[in-house]
N, C-alpha and C. Protein backbone atom coordinates (compact mmCIF):
# COMPACT_ATOMS: atom_id res chain seq x y z
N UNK A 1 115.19 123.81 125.59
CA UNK A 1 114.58 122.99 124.56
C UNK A 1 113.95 123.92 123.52
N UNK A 2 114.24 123.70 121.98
CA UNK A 2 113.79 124.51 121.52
C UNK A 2 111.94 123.72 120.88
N UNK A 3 111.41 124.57 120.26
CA UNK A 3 110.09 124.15 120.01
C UNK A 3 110.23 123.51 118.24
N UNK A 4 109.10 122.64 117.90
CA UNK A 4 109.42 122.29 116.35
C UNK A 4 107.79 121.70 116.08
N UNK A 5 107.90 121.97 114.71
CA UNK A 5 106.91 122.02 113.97
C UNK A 5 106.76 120.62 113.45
N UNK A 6 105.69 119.65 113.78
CA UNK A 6 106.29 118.70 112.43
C UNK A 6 105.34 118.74 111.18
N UNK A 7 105.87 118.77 109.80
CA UNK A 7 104.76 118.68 109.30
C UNK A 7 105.68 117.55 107.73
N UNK A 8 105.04 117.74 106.22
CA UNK A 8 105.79 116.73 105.73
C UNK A 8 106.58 117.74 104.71
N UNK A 9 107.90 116.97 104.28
CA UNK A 9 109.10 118.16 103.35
C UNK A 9 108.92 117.44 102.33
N UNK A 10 108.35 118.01 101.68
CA UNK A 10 108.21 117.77 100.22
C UNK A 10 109.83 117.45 99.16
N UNK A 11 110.84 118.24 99.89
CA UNK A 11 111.83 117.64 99.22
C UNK A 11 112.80 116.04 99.60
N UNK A 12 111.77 115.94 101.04
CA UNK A 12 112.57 114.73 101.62
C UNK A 12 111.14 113.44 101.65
N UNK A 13 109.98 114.07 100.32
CA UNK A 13 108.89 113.54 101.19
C UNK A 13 108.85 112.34 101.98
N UNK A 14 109.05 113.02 103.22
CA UNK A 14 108.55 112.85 104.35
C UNK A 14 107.99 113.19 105.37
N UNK A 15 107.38 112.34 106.52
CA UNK A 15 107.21 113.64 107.43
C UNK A 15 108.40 114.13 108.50
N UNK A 16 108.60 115.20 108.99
CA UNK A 16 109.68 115.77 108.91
C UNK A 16 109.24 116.87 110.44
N UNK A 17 110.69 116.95 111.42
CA UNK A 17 110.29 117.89 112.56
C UNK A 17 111.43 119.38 111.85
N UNK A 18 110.70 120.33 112.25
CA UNK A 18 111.28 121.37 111.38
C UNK A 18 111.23 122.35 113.09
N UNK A 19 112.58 123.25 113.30
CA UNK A 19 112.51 124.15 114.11
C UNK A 19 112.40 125.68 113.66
N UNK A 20 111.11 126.30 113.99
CA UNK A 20 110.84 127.57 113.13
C UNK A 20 111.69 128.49 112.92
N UNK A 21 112.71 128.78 114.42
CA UNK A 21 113.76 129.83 114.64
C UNK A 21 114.98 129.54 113.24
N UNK A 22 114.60 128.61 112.53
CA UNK A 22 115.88 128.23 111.09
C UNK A 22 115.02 128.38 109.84
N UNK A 23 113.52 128.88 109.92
CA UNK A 23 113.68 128.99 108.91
C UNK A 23 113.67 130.20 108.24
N UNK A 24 114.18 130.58 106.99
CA UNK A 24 114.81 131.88 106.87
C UNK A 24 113.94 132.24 105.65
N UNK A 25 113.89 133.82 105.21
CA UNK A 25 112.70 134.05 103.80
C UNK A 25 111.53 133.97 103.90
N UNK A 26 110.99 134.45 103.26
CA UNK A 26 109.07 134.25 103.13
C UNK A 26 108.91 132.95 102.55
N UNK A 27 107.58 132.30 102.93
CA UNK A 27 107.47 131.19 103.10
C UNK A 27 106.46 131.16 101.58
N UNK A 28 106.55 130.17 101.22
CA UNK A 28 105.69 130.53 99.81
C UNK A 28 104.67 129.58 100.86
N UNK A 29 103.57 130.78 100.51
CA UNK A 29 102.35 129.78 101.10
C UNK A 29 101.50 129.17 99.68
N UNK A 30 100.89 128.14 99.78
CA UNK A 30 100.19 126.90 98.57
C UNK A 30 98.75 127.06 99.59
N UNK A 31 98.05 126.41 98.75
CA UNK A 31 96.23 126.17 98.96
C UNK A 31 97.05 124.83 100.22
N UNK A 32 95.52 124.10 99.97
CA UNK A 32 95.73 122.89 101.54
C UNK A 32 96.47 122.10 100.24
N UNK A 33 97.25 121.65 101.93
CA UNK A 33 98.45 120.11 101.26
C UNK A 33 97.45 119.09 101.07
N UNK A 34 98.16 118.31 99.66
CA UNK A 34 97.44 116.53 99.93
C UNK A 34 98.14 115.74 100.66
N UNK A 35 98.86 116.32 101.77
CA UNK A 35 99.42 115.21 102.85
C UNK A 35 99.21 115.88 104.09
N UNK A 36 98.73 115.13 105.05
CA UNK A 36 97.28 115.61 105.53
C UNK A 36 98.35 114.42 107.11
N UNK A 37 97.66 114.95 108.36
CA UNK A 37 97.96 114.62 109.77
C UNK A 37 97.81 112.98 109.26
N UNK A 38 96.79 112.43 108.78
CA UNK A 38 96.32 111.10 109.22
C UNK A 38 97.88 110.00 108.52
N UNK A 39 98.06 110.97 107.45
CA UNK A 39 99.45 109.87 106.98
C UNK A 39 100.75 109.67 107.69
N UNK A 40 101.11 110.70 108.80
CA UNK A 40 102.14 110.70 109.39
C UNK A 40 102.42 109.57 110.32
N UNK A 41 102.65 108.68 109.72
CA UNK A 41 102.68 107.15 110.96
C UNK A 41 103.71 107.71 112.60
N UNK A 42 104.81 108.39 112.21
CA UNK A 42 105.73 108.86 113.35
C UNK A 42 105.04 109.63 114.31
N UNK A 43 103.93 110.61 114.04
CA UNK A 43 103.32 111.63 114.70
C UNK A 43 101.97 110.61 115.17
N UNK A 44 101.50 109.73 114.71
CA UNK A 44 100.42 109.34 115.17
C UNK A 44 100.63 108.04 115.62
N UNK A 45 101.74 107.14 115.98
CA UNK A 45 101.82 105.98 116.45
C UNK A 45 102.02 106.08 118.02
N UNK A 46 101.53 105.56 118.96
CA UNK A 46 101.85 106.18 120.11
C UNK A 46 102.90 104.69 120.57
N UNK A 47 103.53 105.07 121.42
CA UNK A 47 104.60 103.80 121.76
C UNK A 47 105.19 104.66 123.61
N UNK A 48 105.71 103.50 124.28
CA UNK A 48 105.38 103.61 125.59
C UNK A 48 107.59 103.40 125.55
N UNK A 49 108.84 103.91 125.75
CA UNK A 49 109.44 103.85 126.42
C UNK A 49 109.43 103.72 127.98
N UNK A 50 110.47 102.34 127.89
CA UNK A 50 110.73 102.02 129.46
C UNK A 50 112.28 102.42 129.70
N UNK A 51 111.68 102.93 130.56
CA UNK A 51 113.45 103.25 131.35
C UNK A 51 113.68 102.65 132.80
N UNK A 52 114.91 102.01 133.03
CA UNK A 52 115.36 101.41 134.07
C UNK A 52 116.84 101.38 134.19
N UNK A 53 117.02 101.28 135.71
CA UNK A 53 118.10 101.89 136.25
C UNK A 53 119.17 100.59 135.26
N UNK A 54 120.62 100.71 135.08
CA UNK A 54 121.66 100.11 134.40
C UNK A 54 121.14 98.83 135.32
N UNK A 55 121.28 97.84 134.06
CA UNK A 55 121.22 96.38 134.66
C UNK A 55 122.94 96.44 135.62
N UNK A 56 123.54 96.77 135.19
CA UNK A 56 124.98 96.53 135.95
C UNK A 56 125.66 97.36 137.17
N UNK A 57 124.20 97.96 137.78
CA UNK A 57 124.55 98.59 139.44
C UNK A 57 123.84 97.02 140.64
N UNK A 58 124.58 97.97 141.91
CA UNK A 58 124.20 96.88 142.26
C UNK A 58 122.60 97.16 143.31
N UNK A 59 122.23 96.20 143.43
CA UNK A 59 120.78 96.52 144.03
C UNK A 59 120.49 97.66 144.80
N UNK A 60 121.36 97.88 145.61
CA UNK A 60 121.33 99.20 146.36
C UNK A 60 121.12 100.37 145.78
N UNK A 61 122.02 100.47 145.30
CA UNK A 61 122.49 101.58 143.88
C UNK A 61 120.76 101.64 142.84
N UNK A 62 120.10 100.22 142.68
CA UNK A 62 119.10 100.60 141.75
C UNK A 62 117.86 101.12 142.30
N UNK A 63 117.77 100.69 143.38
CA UNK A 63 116.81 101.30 144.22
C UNK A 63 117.10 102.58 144.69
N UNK A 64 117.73 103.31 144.49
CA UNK A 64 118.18 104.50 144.27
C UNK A 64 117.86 105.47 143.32
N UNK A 65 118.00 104.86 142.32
CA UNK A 65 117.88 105.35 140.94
C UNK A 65 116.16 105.60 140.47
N UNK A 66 115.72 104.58 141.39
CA UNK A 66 114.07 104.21 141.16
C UNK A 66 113.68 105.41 142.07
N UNK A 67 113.46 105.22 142.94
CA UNK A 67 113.31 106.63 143.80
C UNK A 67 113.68 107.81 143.18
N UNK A 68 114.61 107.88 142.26
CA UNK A 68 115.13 109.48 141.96
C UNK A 68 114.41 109.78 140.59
N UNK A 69 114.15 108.39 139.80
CA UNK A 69 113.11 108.36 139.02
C UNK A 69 111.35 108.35 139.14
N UNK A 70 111.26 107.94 140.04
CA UNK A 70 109.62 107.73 140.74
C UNK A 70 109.30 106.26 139.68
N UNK A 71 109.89 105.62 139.68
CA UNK A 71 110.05 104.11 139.22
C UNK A 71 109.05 103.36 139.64
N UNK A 72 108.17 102.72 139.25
CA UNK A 72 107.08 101.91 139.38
C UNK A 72 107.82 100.27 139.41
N UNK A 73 107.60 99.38 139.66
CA UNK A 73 108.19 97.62 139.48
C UNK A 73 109.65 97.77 138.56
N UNK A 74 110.38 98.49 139.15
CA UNK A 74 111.57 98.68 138.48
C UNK A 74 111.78 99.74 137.32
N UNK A 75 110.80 100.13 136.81
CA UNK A 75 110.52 101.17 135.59
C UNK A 75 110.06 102.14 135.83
N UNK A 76 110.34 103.12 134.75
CA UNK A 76 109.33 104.05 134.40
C UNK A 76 108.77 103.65 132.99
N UNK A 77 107.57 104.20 132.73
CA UNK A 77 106.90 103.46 131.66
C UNK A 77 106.49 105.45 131.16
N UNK A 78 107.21 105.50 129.86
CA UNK A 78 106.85 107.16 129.67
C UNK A 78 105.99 106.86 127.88
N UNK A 79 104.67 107.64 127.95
CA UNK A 79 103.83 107.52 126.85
C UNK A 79 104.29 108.67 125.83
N UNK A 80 104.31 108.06 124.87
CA UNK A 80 104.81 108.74 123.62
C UNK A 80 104.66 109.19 122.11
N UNK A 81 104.89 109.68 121.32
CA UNK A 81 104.75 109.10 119.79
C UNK A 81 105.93 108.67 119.46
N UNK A 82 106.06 108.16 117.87
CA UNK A 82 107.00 107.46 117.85
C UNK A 82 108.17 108.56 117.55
N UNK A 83 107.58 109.88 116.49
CA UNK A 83 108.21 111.04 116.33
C UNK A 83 109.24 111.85 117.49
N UNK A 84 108.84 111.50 118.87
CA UNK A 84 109.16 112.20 119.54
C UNK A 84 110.23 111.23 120.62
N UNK A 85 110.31 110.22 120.11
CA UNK A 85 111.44 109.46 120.80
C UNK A 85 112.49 110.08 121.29
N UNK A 86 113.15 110.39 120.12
CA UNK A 86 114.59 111.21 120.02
C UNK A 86 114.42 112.24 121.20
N UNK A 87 113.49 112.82 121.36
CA UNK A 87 113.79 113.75 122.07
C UNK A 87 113.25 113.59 123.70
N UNK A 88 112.64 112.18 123.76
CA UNK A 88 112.50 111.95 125.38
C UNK A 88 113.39 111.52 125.48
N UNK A 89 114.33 110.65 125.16
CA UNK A 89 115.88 109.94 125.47
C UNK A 89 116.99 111.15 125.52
N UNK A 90 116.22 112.31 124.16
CA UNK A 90 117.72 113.53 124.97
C UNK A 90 117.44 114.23 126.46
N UNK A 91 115.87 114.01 126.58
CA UNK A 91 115.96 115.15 127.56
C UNK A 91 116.41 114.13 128.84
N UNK A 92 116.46 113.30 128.71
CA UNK A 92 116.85 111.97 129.99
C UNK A 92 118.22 111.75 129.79
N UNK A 93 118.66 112.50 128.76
CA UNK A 93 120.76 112.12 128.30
C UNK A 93 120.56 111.00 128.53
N UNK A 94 119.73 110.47 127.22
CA UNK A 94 120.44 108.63 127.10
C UNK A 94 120.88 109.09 125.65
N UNK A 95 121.89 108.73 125.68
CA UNK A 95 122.62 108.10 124.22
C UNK A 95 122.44 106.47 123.76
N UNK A 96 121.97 106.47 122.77
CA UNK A 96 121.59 105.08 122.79
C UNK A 96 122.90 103.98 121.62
N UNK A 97 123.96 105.57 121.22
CA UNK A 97 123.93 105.10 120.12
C UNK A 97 125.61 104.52 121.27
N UNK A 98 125.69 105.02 122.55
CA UNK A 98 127.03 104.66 123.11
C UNK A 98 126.82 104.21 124.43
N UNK A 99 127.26 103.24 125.24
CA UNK A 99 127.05 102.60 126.35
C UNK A 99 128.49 103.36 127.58
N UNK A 100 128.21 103.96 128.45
CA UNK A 100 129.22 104.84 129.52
C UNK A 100 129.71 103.03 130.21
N UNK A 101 131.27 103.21 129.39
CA UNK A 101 131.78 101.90 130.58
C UNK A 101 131.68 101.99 131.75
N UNK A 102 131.45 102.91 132.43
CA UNK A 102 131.15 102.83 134.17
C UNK A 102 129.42 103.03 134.44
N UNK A 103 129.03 101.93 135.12
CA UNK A 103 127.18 101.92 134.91
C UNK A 103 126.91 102.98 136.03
N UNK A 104 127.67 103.20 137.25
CA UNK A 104 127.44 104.53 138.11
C UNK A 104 127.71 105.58 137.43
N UNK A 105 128.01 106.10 136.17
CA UNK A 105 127.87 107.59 135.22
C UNK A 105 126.30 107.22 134.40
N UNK A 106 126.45 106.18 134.21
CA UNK A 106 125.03 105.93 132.96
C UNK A 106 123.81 106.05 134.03
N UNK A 107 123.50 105.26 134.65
CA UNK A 107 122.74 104.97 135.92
C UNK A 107 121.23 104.33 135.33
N UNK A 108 120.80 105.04 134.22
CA UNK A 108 119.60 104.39 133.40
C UNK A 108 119.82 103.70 132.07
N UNK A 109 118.75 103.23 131.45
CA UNK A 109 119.23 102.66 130.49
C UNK A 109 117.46 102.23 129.59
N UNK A 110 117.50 102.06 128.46
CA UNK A 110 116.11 102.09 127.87
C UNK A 110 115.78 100.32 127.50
N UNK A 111 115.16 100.12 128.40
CA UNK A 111 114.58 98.93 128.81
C UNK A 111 114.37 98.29 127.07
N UNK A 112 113.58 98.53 126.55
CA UNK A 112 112.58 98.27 125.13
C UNK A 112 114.04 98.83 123.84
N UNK A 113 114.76 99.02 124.14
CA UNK A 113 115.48 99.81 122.69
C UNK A 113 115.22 99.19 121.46
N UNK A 114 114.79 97.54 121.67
CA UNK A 114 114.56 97.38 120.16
C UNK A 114 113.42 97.33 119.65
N UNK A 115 112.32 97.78 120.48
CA UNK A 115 110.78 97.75 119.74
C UNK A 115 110.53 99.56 119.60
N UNK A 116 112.18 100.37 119.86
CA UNK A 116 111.88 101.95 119.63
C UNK A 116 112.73 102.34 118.43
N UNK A 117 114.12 101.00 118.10
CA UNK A 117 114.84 101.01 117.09
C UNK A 117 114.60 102.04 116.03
N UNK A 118 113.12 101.71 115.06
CA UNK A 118 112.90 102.71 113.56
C UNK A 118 112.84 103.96 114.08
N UNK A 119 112.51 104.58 115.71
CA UNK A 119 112.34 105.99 115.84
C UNK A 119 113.56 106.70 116.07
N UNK A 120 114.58 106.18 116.01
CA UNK A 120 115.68 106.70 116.46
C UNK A 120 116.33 106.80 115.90
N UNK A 121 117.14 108.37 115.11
CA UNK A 121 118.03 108.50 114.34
C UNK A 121 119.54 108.27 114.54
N UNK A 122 119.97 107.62 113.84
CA UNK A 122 121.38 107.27 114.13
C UNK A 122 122.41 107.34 112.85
């Protein structure tokens, strides 16, 4: 996993995750920015992904999955920002943007996908 900075790109203004190892040249440094931590809604919204085993195994199989997850009432419930979505669903290899026709390759699946929808680039 590599590490990233987020802060806001003035050419995309937005706020923006930047990985340091790309960026290349001296950095023109400026006095303090007028865009400041408190505006970053992505970095400061906190939001809770649920993950649960594929609705389409069969009970055996999900209780399986819960155990290998440490699954609470069928879930895991993982705390978050909204910025950092993308990258709890990669480190769990969910693709959200493609469904594995066989639910024994997928085995999980993101409970909430549409209240995480705006964090997720697609």
């Amino acid at each position: 996993m590599r590490g990233h900075v987020r802060a806001c790109c003035e050419k995309k203004r937005a706020y923006r995750d930047f990985v340091p190892s790309r960026l290349r040249g001296a950095p023109e440094l400026l006095d303090a920015s007028i865009h400041g931590r408190d505006e970053d809604e992505g970095g400061n919204t906190e939001v809770t992904i649920r993950i649960e085993p594929d609705p389409r195994l069969s009970a055996q199989r999900k209780a399986i999955i819960e155990t290998d997850y440490g699954m609470r009432d069928g879930h895991l419930a993982i705390a978050s920002h909204g910025a950092l979505v993308q990258y709890v669903l990669q480190r769990f290899q969910i693709d959200t943007a493609r469904i594995e026709p066989r639910p024994a390759a997928q085995q999980i699946v993101v409970a909430n996908l549409e209240e995480l929808e705006r964090w997720l680039y697609r």
